[in-house]
N, C-alpha and C. Protein backbone atom coordinates (compact mmCIF):
# COMPACT_ATOMS: atom_id res chain seq x y z
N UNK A 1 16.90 -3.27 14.32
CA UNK A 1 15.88 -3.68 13.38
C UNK A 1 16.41 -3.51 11.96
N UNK A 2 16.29 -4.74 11.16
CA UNK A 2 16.46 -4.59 9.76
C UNK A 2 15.67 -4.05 9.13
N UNK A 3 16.30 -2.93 7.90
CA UNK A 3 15.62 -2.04 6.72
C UNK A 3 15.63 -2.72 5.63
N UNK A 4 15.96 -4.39 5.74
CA UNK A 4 15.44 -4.79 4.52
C UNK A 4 15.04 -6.52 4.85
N UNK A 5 14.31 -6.61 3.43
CA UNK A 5 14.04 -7.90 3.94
C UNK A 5 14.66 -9.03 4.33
N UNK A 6 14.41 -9.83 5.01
CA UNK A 6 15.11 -10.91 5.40
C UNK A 6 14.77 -12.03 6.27
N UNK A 7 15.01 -13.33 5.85
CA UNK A 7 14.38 -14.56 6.36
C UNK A 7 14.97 -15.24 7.60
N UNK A 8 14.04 -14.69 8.44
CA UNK A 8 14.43 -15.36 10.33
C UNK A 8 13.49 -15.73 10.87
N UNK A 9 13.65 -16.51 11.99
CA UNK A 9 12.76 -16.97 12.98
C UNK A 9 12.42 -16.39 14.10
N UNK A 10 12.76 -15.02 14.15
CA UNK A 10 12.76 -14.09 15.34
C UNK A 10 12.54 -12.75 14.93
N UNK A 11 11.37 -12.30 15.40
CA UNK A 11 10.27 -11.39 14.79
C UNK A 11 9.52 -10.84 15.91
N UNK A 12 9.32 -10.01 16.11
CA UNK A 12 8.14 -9.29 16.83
C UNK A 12 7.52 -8.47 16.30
N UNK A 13 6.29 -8.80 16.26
CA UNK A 13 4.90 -8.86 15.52
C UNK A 13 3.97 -7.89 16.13
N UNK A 14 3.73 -6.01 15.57
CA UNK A 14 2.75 -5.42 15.87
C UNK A 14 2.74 -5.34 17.53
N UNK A 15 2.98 -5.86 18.24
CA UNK A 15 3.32 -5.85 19.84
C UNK A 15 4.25 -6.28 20.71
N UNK A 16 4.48 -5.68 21.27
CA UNK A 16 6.06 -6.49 22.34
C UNK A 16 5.56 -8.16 22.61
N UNK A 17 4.20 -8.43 23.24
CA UNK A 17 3.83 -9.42 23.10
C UNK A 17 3.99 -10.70 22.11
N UNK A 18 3.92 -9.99 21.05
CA UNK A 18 3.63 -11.23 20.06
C UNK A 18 5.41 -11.09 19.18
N UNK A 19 6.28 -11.65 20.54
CA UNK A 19 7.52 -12.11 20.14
C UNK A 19 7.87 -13.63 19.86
N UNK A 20 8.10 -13.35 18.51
CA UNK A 20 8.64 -15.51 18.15
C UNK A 20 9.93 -15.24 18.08
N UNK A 21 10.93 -16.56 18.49
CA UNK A 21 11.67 -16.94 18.42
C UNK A 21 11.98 -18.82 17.97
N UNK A 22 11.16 -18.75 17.20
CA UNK A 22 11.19 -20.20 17.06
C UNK A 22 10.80 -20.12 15.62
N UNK A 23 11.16 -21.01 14.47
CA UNK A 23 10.38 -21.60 13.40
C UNK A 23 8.84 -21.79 13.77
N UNK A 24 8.28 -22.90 14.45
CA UNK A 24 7.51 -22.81 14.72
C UNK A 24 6.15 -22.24 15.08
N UNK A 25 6.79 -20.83 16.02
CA UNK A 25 6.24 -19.53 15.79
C UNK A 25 6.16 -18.72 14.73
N UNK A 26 7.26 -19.09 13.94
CA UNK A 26 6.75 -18.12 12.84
C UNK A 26 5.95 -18.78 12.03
N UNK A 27 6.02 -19.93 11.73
CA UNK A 27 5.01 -20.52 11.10
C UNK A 27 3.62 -20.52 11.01
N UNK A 28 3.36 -20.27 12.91
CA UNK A 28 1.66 -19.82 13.24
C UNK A 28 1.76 -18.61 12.91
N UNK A 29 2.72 -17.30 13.47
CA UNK A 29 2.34 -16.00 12.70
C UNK A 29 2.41 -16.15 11.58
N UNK A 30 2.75 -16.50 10.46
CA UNK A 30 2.54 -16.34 8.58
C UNK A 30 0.65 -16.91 8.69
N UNK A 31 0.84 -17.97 9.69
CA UNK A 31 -1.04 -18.49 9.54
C UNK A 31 -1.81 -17.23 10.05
N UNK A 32 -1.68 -17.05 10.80
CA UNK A 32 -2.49 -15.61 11.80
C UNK A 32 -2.75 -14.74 10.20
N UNK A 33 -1.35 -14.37 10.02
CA UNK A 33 -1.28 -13.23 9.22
C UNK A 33 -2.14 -13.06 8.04
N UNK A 34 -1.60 -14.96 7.43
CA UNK A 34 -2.70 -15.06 6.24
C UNK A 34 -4.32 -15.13 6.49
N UNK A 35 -4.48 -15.62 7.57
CA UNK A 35 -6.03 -15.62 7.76
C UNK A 35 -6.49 -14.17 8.33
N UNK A 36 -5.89 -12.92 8.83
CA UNK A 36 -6.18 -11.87 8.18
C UNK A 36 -6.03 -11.44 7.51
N UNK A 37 -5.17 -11.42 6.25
CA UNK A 37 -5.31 -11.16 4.77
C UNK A 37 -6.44 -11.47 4.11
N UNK A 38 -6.97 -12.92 4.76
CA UNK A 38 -8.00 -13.27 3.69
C UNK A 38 -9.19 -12.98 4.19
N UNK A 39 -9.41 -12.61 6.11
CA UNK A 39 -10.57 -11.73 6.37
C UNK A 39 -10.48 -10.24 5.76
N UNK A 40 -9.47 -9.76 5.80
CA UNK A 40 -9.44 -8.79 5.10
C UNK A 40 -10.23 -8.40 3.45
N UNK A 41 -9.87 -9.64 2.47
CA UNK A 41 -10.63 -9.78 1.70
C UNK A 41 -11.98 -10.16 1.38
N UNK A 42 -12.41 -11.16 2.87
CA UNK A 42 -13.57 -11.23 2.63
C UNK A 42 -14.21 -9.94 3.11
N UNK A 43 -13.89 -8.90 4.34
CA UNK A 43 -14.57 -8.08 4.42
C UNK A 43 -14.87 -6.97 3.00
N UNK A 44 -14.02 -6.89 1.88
CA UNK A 44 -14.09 -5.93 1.27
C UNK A 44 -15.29 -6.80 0.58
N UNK A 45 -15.28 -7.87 0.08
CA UNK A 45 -16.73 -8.21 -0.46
C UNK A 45 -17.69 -7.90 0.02
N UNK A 46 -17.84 -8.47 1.62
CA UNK A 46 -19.14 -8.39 2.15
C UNK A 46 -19.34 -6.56 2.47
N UNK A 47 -18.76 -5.69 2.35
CA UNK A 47 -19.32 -4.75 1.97
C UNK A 47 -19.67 -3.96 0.95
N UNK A 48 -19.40 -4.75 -0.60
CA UNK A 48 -19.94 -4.59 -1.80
C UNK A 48 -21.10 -5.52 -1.86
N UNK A 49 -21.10 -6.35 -1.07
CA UNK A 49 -22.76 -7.21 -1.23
C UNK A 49 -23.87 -6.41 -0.53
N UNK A 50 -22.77 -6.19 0.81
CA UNK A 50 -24.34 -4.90 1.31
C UNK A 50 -25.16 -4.06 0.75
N UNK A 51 -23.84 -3.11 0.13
CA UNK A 51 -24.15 -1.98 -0.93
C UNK A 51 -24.87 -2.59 -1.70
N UNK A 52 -24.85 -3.67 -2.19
CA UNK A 52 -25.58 -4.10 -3.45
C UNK A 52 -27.14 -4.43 -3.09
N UNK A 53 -26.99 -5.37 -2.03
CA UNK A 53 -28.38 -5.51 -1.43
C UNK A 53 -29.27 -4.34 -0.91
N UNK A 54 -28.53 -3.68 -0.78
CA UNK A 54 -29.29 -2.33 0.24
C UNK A 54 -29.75 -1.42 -1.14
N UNK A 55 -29.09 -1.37 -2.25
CA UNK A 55 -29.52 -0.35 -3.16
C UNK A 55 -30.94 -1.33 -3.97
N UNK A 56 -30.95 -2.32 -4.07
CA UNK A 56 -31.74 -3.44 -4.53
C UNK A 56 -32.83 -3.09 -3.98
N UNK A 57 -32.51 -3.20 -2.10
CA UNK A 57 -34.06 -3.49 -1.70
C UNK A 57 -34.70 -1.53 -1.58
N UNK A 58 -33.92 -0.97 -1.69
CA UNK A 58 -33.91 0.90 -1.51
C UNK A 58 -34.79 0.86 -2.95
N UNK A 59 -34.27 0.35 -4.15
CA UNK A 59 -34.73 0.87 -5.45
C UNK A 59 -36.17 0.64 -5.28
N UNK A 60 -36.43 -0.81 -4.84
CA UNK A 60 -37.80 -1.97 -4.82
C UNK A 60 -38.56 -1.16 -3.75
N UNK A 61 -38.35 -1.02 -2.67
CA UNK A 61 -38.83 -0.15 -1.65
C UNK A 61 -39.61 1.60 -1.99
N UNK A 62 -38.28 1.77 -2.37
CA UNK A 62 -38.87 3.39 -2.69
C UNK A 62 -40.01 3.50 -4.37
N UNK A 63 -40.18 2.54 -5.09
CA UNK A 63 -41.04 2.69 -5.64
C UNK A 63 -42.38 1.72 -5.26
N UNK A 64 -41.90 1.18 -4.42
CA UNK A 64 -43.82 1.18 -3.60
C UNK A 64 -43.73 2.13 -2.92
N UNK A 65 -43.23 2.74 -2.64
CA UNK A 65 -43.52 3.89 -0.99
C UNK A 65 -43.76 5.02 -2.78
N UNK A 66 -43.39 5.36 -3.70
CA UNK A 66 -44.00 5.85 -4.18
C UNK A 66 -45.57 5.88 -4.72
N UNK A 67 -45.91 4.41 -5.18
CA UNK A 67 -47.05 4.08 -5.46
C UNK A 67 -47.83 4.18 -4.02
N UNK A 68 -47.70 4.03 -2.98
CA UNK A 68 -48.73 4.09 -2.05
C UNK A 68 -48.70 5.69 -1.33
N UNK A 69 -47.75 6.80 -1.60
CA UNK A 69 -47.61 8.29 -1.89
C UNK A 69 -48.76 8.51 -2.75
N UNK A 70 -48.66 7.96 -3.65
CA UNK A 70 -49.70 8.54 -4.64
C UNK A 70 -51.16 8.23 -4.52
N UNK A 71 -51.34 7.08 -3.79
CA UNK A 71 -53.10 6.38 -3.46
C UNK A 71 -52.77 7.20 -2.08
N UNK A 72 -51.95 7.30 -1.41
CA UNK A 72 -52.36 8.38 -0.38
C UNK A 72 -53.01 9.96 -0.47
N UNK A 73 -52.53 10.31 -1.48
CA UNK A 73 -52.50 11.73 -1.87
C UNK A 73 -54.21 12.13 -2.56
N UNK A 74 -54.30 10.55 -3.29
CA UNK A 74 -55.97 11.21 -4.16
C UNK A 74 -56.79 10.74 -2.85
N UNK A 75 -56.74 10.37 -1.73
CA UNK A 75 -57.39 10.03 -1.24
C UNK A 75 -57.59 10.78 0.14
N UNK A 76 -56.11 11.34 1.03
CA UNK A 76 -56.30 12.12 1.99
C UNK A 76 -55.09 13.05 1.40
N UNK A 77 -54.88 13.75 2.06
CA UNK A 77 -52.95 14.90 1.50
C UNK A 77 -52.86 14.84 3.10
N UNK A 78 -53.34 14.58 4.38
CA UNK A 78 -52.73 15.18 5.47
C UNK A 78 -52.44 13.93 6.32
N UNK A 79 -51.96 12.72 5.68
CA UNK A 79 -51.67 11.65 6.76
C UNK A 79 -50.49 11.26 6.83
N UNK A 80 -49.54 10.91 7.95
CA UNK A 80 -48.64 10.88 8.61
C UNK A 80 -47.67 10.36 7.84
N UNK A 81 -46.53 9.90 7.43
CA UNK A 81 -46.19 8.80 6.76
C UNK A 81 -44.46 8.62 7.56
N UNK A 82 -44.30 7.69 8.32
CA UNK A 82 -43.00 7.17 8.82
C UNK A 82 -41.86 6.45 7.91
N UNK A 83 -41.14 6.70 7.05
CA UNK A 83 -40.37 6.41 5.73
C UNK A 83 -39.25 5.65 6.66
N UNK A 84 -39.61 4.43 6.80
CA UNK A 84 -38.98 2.89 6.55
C UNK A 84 -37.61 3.09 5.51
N UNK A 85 -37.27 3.81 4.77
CA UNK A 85 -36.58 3.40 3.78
C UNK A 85 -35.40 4.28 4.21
N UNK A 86 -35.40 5.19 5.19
CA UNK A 86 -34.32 6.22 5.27
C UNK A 86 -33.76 5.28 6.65
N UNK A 87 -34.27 4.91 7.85
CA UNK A 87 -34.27 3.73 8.65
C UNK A 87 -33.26 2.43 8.07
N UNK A 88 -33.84 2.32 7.05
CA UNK A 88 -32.85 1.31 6.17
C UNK A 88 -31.77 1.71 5.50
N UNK A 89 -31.56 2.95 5.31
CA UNK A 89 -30.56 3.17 4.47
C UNK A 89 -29.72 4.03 5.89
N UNK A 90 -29.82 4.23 7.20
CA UNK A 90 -28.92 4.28 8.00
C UNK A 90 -28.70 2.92 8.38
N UNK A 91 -29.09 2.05 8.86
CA UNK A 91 -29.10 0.49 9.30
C UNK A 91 -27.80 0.40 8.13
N UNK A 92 -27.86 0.43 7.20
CA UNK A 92 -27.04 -0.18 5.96
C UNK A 92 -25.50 0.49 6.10
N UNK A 93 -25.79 2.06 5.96
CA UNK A 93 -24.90 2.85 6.45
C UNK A 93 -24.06 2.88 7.33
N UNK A 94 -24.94 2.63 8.61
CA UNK A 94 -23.86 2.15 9.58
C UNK A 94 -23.16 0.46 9.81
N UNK A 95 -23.83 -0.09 9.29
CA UNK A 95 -22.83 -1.13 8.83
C UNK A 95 -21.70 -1.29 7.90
N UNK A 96 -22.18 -0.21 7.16
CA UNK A 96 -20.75 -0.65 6.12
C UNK A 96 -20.19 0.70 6.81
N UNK A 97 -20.30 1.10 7.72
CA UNK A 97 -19.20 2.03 8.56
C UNK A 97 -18.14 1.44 9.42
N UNK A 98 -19.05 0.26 10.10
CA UNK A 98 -18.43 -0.39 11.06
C UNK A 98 -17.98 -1.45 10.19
N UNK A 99 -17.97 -1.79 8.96
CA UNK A 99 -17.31 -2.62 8.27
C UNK A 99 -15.99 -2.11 7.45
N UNK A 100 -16.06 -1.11 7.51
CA UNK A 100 -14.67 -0.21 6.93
C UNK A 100 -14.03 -0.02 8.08
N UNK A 101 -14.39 0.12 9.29
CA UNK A 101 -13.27 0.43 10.64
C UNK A 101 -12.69 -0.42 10.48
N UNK A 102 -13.20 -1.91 10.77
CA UNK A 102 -12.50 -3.69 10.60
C UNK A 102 -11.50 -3.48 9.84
N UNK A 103 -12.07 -2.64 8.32
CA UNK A 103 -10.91 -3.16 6.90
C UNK A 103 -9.82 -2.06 7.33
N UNK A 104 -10.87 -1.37 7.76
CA UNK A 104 -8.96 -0.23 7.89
C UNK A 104 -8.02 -0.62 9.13
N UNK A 105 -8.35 -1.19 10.14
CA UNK A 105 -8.00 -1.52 11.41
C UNK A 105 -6.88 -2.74 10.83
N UNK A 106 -7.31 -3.56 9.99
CA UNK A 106 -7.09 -5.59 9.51
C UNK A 106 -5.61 -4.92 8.55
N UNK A 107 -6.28 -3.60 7.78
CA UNK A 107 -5.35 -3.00 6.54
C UNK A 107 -3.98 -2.46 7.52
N UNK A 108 -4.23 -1.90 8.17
CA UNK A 108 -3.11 -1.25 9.03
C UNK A 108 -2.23 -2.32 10.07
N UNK A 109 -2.89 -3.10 10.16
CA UNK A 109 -2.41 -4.11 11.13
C UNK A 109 -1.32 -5.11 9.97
N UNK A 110 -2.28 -5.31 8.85
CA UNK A 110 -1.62 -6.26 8.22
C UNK A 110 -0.18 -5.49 7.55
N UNK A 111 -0.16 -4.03 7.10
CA UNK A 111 0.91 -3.00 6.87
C UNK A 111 2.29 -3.15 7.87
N UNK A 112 1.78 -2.91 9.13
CA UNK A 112 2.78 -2.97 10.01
C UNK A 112 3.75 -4.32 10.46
N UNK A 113 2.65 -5.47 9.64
CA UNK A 113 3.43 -6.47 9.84
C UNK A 113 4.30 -6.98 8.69
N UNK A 114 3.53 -6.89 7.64
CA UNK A 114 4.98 -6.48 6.76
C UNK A 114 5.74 -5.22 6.86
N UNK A 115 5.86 -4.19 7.72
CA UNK A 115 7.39 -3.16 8.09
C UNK A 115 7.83 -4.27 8.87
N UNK A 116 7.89 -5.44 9.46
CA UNK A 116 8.62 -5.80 10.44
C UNK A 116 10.00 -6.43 9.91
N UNK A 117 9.67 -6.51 8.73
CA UNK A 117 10.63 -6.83 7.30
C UNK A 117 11.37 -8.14 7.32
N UNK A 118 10.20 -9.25 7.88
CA UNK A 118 10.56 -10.62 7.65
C UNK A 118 9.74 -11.20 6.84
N UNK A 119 10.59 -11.80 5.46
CA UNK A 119 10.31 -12.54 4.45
C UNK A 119 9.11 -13.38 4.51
N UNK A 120 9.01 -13.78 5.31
CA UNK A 120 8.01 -14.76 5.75
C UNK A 120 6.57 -14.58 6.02
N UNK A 121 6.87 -13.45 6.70
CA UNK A 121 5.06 -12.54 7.45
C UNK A 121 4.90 -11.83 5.96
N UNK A 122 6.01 -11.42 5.29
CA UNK A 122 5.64 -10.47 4.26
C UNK A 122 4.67 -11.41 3.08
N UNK A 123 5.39 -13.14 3.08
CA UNK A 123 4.55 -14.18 1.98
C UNK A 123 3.49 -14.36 2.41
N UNK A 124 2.91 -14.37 4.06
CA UNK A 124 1.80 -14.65 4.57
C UNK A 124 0.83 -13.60 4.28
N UNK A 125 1.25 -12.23 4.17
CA UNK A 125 0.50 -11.47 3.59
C UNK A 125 -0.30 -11.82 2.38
N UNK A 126 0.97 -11.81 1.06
CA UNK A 126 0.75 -11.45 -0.34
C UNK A 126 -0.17 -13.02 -0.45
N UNK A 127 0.13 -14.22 0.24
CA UNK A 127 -0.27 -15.33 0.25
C UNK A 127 -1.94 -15.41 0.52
N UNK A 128 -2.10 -14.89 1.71
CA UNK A 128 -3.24 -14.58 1.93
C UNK A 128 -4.59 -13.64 1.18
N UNK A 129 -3.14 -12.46 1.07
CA UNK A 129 -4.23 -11.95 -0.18
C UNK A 129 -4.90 -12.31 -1.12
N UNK A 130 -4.24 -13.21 -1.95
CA UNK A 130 -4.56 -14.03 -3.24
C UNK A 130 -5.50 -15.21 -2.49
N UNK A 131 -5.53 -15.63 -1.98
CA UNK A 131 -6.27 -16.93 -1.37
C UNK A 131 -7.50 -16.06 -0.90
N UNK A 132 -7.66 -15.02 -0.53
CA UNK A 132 -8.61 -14.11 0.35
C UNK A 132 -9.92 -13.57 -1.38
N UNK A 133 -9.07 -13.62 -2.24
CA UNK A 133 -9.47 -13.05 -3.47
C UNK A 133 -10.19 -14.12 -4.12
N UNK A 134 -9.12 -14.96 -3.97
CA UNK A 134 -9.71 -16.26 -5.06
C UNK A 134 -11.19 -16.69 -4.55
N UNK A 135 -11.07 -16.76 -2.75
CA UNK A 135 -12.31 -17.44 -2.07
C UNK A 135 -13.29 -16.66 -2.28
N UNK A 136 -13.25 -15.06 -2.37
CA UNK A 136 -14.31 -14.58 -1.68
C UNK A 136 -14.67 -13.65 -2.93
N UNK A 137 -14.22 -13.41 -4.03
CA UNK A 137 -14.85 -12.42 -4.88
C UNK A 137 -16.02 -13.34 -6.24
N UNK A 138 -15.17 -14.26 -5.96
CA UNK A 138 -16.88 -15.17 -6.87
C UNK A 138 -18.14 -14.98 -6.12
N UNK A 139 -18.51 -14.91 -4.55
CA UNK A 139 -19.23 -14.36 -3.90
C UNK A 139 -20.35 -13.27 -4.86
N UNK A 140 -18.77 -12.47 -5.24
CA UNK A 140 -19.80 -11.08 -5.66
C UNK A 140 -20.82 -11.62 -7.02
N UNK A 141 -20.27 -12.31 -7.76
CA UNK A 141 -20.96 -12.56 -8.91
C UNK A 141 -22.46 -13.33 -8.67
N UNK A 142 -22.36 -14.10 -7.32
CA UNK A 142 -23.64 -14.86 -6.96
C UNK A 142 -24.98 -13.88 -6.64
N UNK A 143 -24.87 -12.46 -6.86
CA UNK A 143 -25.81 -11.83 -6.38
C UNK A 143 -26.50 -11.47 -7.57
């Protein structure tokens, strides 16, 4: 195995399995690669939109659950109250948990395929990245 970079058609990719020996093949791995680069990027958005949405509807939420705290209180002090909003803020929680496993899983995967130290998987990366950025972080501004 080469310790530095260098441009070939014969690569094995993250698994004994995913051995190319062809142009061709490498051509679909740089595609593979880049289209997880750029899921990669879209996941890091879509878990700053969550966050964003979830603190939105948490802010909006917890000040009615305050206002109806308070018409509860002049009216009875001993009735039950089931808080919807902590429900939501695990729901949220554990999504952007299981949305960071993906990014770290996509992050580590995409790492190891540039150590494989072919020129090519390494452009499909940096390629993807930028294309993953360009598509998906105007996203954030639409909120």
């Amino acid at each position: 195995m080469a310790m530095h970079f260098i441009f070939s058609d014969e690569v094995v990719l993250l698994f004994d399995f995913w051995s190319v020996h062809s142009p061709a093949g490498v051509a679909l791995s740089v595609l593979v690669i880049l289209l997880l680069a750029v899921l990669y990027e879209g996941i890091k958005v879509g878990k700053a939109r969550l966050l964003h949405q979830a603190l939105t509807s948490l802010s909006i939420s917890t000040s009615q659950q305050l206002i109806e705290e308070t018409d509860q209180h002049s009216t009875s002090s001993d009735s039950p109250h089931v808080s919807r909003t902590r429900l939501r803020w695990f729901l949220c929680h554990f999504g952007q948990s299981l949305l960071h496993v993906a990014q770290v899983v996509i992050g580590y995967f995409m790492m190891l395929a540039v150590m494989s130290y072919n020129t090519w998987i390494f452009f499909g990366v940096v390629l993807g990245s930028g294309v993953g950025y360009y598509l998906a972080y105007p996203l954030l501004s639409m909120t």
